[in-house]
Protein backbone atom coordinates (compact mmCIF):
# COMPACT_ATOMS: atom_id res chain seq x y z
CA UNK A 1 6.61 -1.17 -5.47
CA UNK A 2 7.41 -2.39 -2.29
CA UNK A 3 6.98 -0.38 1.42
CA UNK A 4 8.16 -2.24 4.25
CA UNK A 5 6.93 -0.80 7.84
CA UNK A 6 8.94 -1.62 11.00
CA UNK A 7 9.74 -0.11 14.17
CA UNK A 8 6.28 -0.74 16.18
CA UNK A 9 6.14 -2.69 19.70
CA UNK A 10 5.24 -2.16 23.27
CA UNK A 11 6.32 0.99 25.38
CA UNK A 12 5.08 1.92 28.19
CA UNK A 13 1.99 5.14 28.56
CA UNK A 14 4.08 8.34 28.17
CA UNK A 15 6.62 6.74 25.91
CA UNK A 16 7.79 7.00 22.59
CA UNK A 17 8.51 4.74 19.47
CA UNK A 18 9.64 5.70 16.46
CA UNK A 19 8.19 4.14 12.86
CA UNK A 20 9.81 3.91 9.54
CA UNK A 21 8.84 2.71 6.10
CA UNK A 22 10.93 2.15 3.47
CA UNK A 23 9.93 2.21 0.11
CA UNK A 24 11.06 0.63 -3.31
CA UNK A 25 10.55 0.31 -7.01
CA UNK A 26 10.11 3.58 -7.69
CA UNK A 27 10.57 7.15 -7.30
CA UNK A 28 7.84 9.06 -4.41
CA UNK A 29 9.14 12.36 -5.31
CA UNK A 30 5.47 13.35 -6.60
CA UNK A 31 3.89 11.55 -4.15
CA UNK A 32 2.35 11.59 -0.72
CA UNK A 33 3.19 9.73 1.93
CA UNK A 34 0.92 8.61 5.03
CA UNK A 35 0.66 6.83 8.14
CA UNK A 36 -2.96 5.09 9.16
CA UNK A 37 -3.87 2.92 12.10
CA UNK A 38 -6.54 -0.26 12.85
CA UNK A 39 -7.67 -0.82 16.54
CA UNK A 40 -8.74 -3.74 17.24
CA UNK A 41 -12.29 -3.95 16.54
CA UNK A 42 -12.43 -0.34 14.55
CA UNK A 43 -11.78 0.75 10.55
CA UNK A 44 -8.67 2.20 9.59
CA UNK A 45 -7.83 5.68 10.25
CA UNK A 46 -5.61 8.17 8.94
CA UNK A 47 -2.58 9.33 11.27
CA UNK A 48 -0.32 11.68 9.18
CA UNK A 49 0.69 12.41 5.93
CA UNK A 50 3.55 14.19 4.38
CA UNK A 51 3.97 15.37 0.72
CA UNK A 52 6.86 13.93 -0.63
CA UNK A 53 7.81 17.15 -2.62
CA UNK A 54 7.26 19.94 -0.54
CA UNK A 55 7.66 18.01 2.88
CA UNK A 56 4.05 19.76 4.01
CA UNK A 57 2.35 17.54 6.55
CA UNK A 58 -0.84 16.89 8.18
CA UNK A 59 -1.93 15.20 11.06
CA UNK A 60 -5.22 14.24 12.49
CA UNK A 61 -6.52 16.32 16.03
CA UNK A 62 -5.30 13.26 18.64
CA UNK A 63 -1.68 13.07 17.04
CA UNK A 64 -0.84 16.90 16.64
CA UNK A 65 1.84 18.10 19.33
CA UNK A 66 2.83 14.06 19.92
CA UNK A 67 3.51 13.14 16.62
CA UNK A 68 5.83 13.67 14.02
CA UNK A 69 6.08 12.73 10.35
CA UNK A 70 8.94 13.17 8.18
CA UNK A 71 11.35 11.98 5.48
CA UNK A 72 14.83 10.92 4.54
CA UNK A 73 15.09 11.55 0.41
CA UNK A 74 18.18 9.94 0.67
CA UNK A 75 16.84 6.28 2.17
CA UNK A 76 13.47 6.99 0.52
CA UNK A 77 12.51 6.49 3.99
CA UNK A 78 9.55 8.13 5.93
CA UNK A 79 9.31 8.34 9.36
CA UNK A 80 6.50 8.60 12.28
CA UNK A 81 7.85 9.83 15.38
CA UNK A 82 5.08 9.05 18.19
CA UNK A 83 6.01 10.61 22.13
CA UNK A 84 3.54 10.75 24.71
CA UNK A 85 2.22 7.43 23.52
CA UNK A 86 -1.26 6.71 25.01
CA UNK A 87 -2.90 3.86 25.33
CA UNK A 88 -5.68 5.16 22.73
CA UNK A 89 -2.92 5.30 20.54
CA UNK A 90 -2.66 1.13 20.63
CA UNK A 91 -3.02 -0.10 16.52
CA UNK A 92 -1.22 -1.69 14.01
CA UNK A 93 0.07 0.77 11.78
CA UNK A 94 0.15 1.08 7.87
CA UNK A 95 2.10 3.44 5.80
CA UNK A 96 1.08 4.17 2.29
CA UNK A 97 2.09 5.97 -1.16
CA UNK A 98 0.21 7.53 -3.43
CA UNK A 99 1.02 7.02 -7.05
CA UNK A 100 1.16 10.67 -7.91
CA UNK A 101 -0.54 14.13 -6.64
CA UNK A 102 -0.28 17.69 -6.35
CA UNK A 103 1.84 19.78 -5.11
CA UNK A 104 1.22 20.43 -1.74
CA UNK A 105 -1.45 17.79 -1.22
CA UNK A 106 -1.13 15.30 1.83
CA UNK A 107 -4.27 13.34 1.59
CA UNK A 108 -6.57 12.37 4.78
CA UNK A 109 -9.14 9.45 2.91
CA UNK A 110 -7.14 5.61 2.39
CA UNK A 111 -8.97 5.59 -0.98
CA UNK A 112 -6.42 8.04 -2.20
CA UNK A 113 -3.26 5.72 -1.32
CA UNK A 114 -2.41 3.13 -4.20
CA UNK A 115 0.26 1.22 -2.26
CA UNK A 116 0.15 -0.13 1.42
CA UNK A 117 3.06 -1.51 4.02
CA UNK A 118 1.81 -4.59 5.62
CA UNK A 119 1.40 -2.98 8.87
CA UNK A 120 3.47 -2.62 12.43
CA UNK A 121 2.30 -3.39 15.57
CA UNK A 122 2.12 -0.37 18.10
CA UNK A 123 0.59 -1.72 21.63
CA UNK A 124 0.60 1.16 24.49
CA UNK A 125 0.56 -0.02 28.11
CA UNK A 126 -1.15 1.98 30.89
């Protein structure tokens, strides 16, 4: 199982990137599907998620109204669509798969999340 991140760089404050990760070696169609984020200096924290199934989402309090996760069946593809990037919002960013879970669910805790992307670079200029 492979999940490849890419689309991170530097923008500008008030600008907008837009992440994808690709996955591979298996079907997600019963899984969930989330974005997390490292500052420098800080643990990991969870960003969005999306349930693969039912294409539910959740996002965490600083992200909701600026961000927007989604998916592409057809590419097996999920996507983070960030606007009104702040520089609080600076962090490498990780997608992640669960193996399986319930309908529905879009879990918030890493533990949950059996495979990882190796992470994109997201740096936000003031």
């Amino acid at each position: 199982v492979q999940l490849q991140a890419s689309g991170g760089g530097l923008v500008q404050a008030g600008g907008s990137l837009r992440l994808s990760c690709a996955a591979s070696g298996r079907t997600f169609s019963r899984s969930a599907m989330g974005w997390f984020r490292q500052a420098p200096g800080k643990e990991r924290d969870f960003v969005a998620a999306i349930n693969w199934g039912d294409g539910s989402t959740d996002y965490t309090d600083s992200v909701k109204g600026r961000f927007t996760i989604s998916r592409d069946n057809g590419k097996n593809t999920v996507y983070l669509q960030m606007t009104s990037l702040k520089p609080e919002d600076t962090a490498v960013y990780y997608c992640a798969a669960t193996q399986t879970t319930g309908w529905g669910r879009r879990p918030r805790s890493q533990f949950e999340y059996d495979y990882w992307g190796q992470g994109t670079l997201v740096t936000v200029s003031s």
